[in-house]
C-alpha atoms as a PDB file:
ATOM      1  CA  UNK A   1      52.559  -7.607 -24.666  1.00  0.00           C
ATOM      2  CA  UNK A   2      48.612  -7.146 -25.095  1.00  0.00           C
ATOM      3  CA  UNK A   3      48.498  -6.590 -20.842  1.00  0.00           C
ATOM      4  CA  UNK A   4      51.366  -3.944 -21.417  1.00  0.00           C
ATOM      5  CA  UNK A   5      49.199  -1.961 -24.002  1.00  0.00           C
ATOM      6  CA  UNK A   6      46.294  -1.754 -21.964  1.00  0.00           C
ATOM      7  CA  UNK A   7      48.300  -0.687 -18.712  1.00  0.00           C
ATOM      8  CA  UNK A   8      49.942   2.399 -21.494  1.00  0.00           C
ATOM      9  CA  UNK A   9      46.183   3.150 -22.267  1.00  0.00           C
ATOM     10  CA  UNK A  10      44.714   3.183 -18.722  1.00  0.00           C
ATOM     11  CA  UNK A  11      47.855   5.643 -17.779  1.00  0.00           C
ATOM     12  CA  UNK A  12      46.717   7.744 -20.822  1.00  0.00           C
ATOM     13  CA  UNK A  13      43.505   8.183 -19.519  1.00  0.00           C
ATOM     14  CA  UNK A  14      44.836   9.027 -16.224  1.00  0.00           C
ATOM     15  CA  UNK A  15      45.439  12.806 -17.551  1.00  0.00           C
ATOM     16  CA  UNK A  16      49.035  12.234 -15.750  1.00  0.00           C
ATOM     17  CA  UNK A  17      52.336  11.217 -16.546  1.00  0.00           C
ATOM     18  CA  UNK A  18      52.830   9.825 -12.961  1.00  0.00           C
ATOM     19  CA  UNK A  19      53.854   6.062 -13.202  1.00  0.00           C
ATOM     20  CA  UNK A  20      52.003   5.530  -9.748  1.00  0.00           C
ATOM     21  CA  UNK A  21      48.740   7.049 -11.298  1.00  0.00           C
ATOM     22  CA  UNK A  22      45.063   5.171 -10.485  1.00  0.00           C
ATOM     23  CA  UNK A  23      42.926   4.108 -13.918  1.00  0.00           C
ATOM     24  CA  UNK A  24      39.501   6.280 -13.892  1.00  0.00           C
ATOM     25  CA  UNK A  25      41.446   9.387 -13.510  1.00  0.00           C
ATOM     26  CA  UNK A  26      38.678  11.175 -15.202  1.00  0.00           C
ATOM     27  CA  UNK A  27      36.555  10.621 -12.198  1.00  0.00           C
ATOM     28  CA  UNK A  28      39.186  13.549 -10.788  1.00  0.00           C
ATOM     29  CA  UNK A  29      38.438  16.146 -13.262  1.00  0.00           C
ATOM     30  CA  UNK A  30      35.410  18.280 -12.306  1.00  0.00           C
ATOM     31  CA  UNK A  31      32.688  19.005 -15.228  1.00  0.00           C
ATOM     32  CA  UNK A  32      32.022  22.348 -15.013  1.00  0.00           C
ATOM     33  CA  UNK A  33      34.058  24.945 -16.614  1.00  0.00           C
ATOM     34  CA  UNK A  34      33.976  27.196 -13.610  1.00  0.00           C
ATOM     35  CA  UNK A  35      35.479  25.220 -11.011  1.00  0.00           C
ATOM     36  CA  UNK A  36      38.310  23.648 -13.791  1.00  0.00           C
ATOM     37  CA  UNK A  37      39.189  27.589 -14.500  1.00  0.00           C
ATOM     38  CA  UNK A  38      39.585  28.176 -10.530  1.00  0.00           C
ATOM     39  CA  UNK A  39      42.065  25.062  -9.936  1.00  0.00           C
ATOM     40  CA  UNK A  40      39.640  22.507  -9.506  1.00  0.00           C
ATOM     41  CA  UNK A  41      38.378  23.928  -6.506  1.00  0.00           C
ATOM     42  CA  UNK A  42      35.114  23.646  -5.812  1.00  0.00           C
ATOM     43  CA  UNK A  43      34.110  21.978  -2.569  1.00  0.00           C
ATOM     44  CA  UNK A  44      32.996  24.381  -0.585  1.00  0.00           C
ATOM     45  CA  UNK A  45      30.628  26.429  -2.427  1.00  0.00           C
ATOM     46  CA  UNK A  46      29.204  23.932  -4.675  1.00  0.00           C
ATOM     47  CA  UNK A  47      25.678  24.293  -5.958  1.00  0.00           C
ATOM     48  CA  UNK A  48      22.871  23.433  -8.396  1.00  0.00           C
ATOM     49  CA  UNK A  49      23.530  20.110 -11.310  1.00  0.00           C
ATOM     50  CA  UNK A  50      27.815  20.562 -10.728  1.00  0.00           C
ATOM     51  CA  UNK A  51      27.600  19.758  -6.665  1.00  0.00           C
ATOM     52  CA  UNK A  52      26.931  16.230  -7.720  1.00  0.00           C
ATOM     53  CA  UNK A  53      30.409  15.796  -9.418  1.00  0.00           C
ATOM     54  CA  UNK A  54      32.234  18.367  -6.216  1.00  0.00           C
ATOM     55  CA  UNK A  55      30.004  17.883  -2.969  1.00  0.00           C
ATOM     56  CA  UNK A  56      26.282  16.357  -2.642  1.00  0.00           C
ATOM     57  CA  UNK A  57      25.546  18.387   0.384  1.00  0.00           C
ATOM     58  CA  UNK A  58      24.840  21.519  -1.836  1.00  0.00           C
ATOM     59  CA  UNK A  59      22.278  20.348  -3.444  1.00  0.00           C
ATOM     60  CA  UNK A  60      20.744  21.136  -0.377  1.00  0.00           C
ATOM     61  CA  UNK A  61      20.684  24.723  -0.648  1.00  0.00           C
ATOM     62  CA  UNK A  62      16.837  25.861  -0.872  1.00  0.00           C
ATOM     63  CA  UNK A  63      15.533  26.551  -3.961  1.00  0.00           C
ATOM     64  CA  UNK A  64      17.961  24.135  -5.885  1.00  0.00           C
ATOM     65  CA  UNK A  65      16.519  23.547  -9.985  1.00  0.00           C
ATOM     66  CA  UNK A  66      19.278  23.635 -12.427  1.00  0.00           C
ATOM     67  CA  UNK A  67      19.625  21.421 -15.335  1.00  0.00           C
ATOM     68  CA  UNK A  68      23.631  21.382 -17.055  1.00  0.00           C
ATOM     69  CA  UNK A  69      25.183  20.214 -20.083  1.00  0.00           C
ATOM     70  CA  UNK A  70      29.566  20.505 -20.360  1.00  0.00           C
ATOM     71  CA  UNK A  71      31.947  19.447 -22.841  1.00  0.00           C
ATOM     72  CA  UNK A  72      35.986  19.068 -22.550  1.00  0.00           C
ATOM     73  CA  UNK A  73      38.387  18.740 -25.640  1.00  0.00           C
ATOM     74  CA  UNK A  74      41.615  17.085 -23.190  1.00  0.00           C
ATOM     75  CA  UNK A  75      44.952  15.803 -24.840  1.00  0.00           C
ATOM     76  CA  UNK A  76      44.740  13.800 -28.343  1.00  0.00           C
ATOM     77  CA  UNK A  77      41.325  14.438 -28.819  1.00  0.00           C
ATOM     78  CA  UNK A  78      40.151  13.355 -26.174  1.00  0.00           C
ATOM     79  CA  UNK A  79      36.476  14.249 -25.279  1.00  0.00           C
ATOM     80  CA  UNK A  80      34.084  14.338 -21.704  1.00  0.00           C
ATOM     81  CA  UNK A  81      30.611  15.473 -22.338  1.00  0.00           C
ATOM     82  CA  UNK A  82      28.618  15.569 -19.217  1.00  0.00           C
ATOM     83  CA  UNK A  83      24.861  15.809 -18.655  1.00  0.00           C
ATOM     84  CA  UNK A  84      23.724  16.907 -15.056  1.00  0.00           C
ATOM     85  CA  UNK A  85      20.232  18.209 -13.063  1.00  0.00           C
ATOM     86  CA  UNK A  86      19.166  19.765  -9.627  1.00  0.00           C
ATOM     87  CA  UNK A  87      15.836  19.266  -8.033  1.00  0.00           C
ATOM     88  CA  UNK A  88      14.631  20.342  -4.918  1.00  0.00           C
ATOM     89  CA  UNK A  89      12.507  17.759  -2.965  1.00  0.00           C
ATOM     90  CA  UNK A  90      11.507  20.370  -0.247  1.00  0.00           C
ATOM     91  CA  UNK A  91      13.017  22.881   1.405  1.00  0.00           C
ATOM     92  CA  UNK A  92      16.028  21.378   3.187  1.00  0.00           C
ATOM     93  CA  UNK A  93      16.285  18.014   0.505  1.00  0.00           C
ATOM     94  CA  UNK A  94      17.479  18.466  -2.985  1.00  0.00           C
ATOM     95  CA  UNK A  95      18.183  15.632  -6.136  1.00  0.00           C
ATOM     96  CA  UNK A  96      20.782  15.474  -8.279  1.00  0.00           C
ATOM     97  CA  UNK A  97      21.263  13.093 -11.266  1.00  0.00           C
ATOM     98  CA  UNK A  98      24.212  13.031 -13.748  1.00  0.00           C
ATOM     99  CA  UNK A  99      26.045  11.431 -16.540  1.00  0.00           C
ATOM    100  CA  UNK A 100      29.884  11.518 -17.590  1.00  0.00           C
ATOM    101  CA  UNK A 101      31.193  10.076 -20.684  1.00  0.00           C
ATOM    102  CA  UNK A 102      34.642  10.600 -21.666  1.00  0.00           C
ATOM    103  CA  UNK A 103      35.934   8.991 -25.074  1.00  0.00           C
ATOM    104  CA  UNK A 104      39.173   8.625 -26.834  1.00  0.00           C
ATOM    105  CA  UNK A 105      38.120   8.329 -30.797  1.00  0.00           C
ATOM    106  CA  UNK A 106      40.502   6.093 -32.587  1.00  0.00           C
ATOM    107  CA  UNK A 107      44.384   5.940 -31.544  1.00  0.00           C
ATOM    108  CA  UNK A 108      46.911   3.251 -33.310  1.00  0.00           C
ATOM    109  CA  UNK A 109      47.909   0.624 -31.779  1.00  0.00           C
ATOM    110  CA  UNK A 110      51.438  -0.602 -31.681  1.00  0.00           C
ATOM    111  CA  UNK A 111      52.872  -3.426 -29.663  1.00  0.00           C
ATOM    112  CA  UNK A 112      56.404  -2.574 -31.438  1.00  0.00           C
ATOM    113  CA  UNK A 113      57.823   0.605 -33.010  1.00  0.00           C
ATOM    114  CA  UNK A 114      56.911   0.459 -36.520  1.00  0.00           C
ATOM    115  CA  UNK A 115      53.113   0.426 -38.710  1.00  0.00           C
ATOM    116  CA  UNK A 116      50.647   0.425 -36.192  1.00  0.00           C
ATOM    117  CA  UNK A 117      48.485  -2.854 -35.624  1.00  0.00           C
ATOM    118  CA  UNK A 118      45.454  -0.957 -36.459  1.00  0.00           C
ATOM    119  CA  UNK A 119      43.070   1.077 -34.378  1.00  0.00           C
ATOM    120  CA  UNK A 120      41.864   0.983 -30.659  1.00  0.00           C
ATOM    121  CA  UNK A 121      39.431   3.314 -28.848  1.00  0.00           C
ATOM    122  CA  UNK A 122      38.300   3.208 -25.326  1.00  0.00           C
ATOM    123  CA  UNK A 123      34.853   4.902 -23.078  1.00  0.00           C
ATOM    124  CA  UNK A 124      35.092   5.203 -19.886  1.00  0.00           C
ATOM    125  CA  UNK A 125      31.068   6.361 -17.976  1.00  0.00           C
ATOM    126  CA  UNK A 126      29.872   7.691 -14.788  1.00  0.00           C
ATOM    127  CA  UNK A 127      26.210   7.505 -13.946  1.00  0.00           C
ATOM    128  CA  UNK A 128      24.384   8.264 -10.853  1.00  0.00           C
ATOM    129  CA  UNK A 129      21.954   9.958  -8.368  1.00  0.00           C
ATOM    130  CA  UNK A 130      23.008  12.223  -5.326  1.00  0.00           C
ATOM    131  CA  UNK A 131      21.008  13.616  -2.300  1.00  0.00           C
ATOM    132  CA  UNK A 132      21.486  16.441   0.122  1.00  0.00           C
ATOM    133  CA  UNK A 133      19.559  17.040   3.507  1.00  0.00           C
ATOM    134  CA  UNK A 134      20.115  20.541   5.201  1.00  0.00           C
ATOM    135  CA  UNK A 135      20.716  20.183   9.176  1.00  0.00           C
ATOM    136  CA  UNK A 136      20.079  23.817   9.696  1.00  0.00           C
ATOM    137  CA  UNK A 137      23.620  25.005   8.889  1.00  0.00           C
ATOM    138  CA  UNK A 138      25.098  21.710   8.261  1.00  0.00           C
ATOM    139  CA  UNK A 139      24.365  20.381   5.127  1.00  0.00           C
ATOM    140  CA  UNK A 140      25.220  16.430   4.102  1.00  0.00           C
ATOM    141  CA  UNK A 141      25.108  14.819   1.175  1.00  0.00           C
ATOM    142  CA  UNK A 142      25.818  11.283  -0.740  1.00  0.00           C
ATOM    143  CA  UNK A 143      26.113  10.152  -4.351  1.00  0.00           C
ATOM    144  CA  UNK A 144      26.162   6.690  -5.850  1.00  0.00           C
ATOM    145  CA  UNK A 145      27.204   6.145  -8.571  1.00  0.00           C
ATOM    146  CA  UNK A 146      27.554   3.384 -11.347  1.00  0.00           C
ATOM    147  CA  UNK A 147      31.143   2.969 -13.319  1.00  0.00           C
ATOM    148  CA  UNK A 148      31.980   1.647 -16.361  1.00  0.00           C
ATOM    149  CA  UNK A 149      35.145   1.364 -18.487  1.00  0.00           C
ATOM    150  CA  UNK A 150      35.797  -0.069 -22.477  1.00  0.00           C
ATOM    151  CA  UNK A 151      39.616  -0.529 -23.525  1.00  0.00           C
ATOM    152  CA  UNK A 152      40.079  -2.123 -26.939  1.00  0.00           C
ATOM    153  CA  UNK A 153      38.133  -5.273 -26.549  1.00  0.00           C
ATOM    154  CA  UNK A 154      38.371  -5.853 -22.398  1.00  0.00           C
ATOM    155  CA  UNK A 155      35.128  -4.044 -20.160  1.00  0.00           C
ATOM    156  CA  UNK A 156      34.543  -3.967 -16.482  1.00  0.00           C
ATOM    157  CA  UNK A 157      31.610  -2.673 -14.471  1.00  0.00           C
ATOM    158  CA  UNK A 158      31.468  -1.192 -11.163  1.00  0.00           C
ATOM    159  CA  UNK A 159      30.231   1.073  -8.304  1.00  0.00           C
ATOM    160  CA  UNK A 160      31.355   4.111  -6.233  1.00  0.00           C
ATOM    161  CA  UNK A 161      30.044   6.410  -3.291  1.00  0.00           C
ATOM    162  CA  UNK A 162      30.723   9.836  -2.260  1.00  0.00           C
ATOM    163  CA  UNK A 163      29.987  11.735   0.808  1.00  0.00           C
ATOM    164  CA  UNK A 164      29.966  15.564   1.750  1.00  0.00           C
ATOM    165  CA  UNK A 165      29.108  18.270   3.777  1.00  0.00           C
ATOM    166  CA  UNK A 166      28.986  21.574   3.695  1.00  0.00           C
ATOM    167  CA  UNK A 167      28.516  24.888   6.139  1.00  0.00           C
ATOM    168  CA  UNK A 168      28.972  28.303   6.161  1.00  0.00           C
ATOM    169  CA  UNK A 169      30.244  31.420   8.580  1.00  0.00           C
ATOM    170  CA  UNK A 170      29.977  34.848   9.381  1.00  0.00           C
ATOM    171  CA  UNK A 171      26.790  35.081   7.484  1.00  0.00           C
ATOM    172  CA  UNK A 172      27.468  33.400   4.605  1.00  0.00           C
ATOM    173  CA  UNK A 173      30.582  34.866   3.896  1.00  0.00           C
ATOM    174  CA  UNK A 174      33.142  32.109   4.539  1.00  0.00           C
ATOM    175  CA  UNK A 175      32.398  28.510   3.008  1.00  0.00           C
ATOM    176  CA  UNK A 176      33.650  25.469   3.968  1.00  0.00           C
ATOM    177  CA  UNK A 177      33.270  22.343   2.733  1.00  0.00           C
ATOM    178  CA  UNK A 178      34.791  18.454   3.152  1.00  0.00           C
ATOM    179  CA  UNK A 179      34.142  15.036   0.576  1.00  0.00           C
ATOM    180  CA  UNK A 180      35.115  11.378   0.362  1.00  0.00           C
ATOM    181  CA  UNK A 181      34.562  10.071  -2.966  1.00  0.00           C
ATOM    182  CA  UNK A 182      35.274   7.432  -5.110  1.00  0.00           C
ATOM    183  CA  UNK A 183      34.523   4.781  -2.616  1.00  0.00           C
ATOM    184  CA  UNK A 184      33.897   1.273  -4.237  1.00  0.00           C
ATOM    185  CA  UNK A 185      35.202  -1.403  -6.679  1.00  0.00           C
ATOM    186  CA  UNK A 186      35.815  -2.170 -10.064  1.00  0.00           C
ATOM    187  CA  UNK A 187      36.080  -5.520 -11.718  1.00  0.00           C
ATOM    188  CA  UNK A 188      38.860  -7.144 -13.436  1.00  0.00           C
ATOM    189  CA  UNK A 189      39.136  -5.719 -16.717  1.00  0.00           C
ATOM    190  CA  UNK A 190      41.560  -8.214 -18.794  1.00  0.00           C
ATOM    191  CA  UNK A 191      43.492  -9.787 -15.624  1.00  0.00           C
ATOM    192  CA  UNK A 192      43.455  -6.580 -12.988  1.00  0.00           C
ATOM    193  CA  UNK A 193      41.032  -4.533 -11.858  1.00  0.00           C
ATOM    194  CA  UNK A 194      41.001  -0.721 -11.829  1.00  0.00           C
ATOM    195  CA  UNK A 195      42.199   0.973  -8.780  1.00  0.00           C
ATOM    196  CA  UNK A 196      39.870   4.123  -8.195  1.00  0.00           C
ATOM    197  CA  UNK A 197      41.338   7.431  -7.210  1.00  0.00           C
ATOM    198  CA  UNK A 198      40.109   7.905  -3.698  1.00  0.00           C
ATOM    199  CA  UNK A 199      39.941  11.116  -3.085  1.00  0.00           C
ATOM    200  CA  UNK A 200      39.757  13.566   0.167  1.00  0.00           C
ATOM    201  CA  UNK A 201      38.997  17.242  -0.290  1.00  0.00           C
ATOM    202  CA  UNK A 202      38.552  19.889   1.966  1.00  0.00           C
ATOM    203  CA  UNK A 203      38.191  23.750   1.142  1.00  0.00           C
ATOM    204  CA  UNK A 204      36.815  27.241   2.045  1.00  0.00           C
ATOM    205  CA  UNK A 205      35.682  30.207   0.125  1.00  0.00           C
ATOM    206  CA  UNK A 206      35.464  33.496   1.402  1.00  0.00           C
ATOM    207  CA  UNK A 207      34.834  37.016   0.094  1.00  0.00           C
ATOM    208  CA  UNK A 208      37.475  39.177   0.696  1.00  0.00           C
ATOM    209  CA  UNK A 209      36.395  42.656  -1.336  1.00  0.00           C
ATOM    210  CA  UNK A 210      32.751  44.021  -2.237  1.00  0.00           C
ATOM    211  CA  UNK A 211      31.689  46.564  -3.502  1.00  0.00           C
ATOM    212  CA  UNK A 212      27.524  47.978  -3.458  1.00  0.00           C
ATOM    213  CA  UNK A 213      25.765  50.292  -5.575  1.00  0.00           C
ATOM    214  CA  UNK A 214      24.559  53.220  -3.506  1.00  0.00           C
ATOM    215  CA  UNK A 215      20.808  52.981  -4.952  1.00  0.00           C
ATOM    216  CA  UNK A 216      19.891  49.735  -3.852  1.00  0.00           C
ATOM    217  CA  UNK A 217      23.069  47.856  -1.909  1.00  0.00           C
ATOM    218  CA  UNK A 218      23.396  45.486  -4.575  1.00  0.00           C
ATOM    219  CA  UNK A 219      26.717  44.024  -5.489  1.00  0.00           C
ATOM    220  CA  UNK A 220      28.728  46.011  -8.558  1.00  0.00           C
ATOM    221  CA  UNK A 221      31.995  44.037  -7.602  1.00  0.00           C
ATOM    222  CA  UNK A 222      32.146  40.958  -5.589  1.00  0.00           C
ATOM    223  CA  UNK A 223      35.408  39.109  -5.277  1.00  0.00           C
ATOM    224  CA  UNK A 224      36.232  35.735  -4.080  1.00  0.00           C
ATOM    225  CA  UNK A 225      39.355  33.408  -2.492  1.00  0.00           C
ATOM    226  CA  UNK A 226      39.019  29.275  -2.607  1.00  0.00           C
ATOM    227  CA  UNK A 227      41.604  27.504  -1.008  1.00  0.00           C
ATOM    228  CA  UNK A 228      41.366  23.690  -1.321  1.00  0.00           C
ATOM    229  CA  UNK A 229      43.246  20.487  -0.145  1.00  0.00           C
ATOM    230  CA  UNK A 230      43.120  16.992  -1.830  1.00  0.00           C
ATOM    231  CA  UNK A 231      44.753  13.902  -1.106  1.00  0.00           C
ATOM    232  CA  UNK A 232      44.674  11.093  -3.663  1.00  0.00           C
ATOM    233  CA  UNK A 233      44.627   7.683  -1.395  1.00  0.00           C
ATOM    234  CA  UNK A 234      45.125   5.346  -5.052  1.00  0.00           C
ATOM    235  CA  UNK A 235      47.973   7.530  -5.734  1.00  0.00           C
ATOM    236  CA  UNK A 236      49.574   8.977  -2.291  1.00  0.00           C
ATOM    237  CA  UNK A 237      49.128  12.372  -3.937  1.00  0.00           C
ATOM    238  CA  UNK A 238      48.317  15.976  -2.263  1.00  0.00           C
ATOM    239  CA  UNK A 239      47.573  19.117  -4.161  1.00  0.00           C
ATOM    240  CA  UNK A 240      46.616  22.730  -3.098  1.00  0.00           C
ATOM    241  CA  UNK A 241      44.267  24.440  -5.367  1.00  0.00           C
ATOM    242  CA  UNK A 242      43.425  27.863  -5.332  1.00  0.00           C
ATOM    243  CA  UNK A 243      41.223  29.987  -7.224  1.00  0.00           C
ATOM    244  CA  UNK A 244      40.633  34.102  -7.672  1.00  0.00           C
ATOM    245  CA  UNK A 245      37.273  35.416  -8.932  1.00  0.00           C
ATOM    246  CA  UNK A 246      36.100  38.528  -9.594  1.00  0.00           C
ATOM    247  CA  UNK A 247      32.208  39.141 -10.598  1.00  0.00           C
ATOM    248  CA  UNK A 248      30.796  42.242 -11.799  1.00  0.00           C
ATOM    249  CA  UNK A 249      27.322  43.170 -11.751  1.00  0.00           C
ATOM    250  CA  UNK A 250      26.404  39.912 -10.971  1.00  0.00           C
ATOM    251  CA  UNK A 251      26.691  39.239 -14.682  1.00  0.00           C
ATOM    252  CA  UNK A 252      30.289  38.666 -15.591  1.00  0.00           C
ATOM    253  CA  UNK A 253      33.070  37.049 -13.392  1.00  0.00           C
ATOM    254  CA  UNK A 254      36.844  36.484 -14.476  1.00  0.00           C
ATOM    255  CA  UNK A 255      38.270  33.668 -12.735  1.00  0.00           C
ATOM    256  CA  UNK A 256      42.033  32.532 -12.268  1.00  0.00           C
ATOM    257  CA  UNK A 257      43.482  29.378 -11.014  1.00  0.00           C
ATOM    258  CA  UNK A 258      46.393  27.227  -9.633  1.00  0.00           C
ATOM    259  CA  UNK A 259      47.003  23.364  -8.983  1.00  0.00           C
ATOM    260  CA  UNK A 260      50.240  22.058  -7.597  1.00  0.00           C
ATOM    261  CA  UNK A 261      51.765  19.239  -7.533  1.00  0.00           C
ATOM    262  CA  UNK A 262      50.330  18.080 -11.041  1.00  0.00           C
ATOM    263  CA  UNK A 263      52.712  17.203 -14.093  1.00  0.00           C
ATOM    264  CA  UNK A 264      50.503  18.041 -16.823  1.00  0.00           C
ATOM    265  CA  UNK A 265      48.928  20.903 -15.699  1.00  0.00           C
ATOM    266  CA  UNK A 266      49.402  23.718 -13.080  1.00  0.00           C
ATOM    267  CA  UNK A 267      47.575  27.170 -14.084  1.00  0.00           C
ATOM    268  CA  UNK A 268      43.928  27.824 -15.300  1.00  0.00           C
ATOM    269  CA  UNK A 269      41.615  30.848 -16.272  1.00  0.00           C
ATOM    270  CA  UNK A 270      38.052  31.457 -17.289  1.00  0.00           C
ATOM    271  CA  UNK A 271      34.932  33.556 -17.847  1.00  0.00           C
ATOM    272  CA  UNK A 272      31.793  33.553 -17.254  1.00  0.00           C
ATOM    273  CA  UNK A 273      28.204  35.423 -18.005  1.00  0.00           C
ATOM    274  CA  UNK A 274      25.103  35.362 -15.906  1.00  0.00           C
ATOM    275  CA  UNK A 275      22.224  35.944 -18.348  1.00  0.00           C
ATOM    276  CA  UNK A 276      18.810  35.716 -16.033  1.00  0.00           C
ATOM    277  CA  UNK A 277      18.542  32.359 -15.673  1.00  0.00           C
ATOM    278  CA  UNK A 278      21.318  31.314 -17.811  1.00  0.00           C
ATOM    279  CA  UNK A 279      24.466  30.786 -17.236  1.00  0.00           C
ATOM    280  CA  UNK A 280      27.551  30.071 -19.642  1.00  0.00           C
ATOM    281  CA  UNK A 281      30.977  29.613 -18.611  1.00  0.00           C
ATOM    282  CA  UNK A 282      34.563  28.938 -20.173  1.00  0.00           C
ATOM    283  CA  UNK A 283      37.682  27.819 -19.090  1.00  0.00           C
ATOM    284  CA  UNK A 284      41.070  27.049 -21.003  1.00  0.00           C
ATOM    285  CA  UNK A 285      43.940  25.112 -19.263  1.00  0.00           C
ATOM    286  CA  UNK A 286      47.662  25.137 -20.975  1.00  0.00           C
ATOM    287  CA  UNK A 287      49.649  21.794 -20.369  1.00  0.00           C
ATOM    288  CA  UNK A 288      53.466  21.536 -19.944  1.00  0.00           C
ATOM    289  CA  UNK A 289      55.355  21.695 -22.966  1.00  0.00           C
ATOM    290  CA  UNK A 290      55.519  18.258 -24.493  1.00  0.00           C
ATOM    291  CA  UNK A 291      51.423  17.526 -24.331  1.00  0.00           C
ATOM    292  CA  UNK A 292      49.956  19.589 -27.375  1.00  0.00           C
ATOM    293  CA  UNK A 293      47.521  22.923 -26.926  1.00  0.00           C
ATOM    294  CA  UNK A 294      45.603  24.114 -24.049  1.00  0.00           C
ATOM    295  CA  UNK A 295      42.614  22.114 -22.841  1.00  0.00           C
ATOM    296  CA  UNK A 296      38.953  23.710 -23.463  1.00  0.00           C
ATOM    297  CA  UNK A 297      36.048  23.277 -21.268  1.00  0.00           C
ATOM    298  CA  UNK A 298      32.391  25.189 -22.056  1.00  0.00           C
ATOM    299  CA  UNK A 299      29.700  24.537 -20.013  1.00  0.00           C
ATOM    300  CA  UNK A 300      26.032  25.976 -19.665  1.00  0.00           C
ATOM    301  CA  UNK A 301      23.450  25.954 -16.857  1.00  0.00           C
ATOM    302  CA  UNK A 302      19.994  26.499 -16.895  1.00  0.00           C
ATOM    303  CA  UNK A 303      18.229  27.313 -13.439  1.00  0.00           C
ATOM    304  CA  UNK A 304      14.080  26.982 -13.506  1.00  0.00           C
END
């Protein structure tokens, strides 16, 4: 009975109803409000503290210095905060470091219907380091990263790489981007160990509509398209993701999303503002009927 309630809590965690679905799901949920509110897309154009969560190979991009704090309110209380930073180490090497902590807070426990058997809470962490080398227009980049998972009483450790790169076209305006991530092991955690969500992702961004102010040519409208695949290896799962953005004076974007293939979740929005060197962005995501309110994601970025 006790193995049954921790395979009911692992699924919870998995932010899916799927039966098939991988433990460590969180691990597939991006930190930064921007890319959540644009379908989890985010591959291709990834940049500054959140390209060490979506692709290591932009933290290559010169000039890289970003520091990034994020917080998600998920189903039943459930909570991610996320630390990440950016660091250039030249001019084609950048540094990224991070930290993911998602927690539960206390949920009964049953092993039968009836009074619960008290209370149970459970932590799952990410922790890690990424690099990114620019190859003239290639960029490549790597994370490792260090896992660990609490459910009731029963902990494992364990370890995970990704790997990215990153180019561009048409000067700068198409994207493209490919990862592998979630490469590594977990250990047993009660009798079984955790299965991580391999994941393949490949994407492009490109910027269909601009408009320039007539004084100096810079932007007063700019409008992107991202267009992403993914393919879950734990879970034999593809998605398309797709994201609209619209940004105007460089100060304000409105962003709109899609995800397929997901039973929890399928549509997204957000906003952001660009304040000098500070940006804050928001994004709310409504679940299927059955799973409570929307889910809320703020984050904020500091470039230096």
């Amino acid at each position: 009975m006790m193995r049954t309630l921790f395979v009911l809590i692992v699924f919870f965690f998995a932010y899916s109803v799927q039966a098939q679905d991988s433990g460590l799901s969180f691990l597939r949920v991006g930190p930064d409000a921007k890319s959540l509110a644009l379908g989890d897309a985010g591959v291709a154009s990834a940049e500054g503290a959140y390209a060490t969560y979506w692709n290591p190979a932009g933290l290559a991009r010169p000039g890289t210095r970003e520091v990034a704090f994020s917080h998600h309110i998920w189903i039943a209380d459930v909570r991610t905060l996320a630390l990440q930073g950016a660091f250039s180490l030249g001019k084609k090497t950048g540094l990224g470091l991070f930290v993911v902590a998602t927690g539960s807070g206390d949920l009964e426990a049953r092993t039968a219907p009836g009074a619960s058997d008290g209370f149970f809470n459970a932590q799952f962490v990410s922790t890690g380091l990424s690099l990114g080398h620019s190859f003239g227009r290639l960029r490549a980049g790597a994370t490792i990263k260090y896992l660990s998972e609490r459910i009731f009483t029963n902990s494992a450790n364990g370890y995970a790489f990704d790997f990215g790169l990153q180019t561009s076209f048409l000067d700068e305006s198409v994207l493209a981007g490919v990862t592998y991530s979630n490469l590594g092991k977990m250990d047993e955690l009660n009798v079984v160990a955790t299965k991580l969500p391999k994941l393949f992702r490949s994407g492009i961004e490109f910027f269909p509509f601009r408009v320039l102010m007539e004084a100096d040519g810079s932007p007063m409208l700019n409008t992107s398209v991202l267009l992403e695949y993914s393919r879950n290896f734990a879970t034999e799962q593809t998605q398309i993701h797709v994201g609209l953005s619209a940004e105007v004076l460089e100060t304000v974007s409105a962003r709109l999303g899609y995800l397929s293939n997901d039973a929890l979740r399928s549509f997204s929005a957000g906003l952001g503002i660009d304040i000098s060197n500070l940006l804050v962005d928001y994004a709310i995501i409504p679940f299927e009927d059955g799973f409570g309110g929307p889910a809320h994601i703020m984050t904020v970025a500091y470039s230096f």
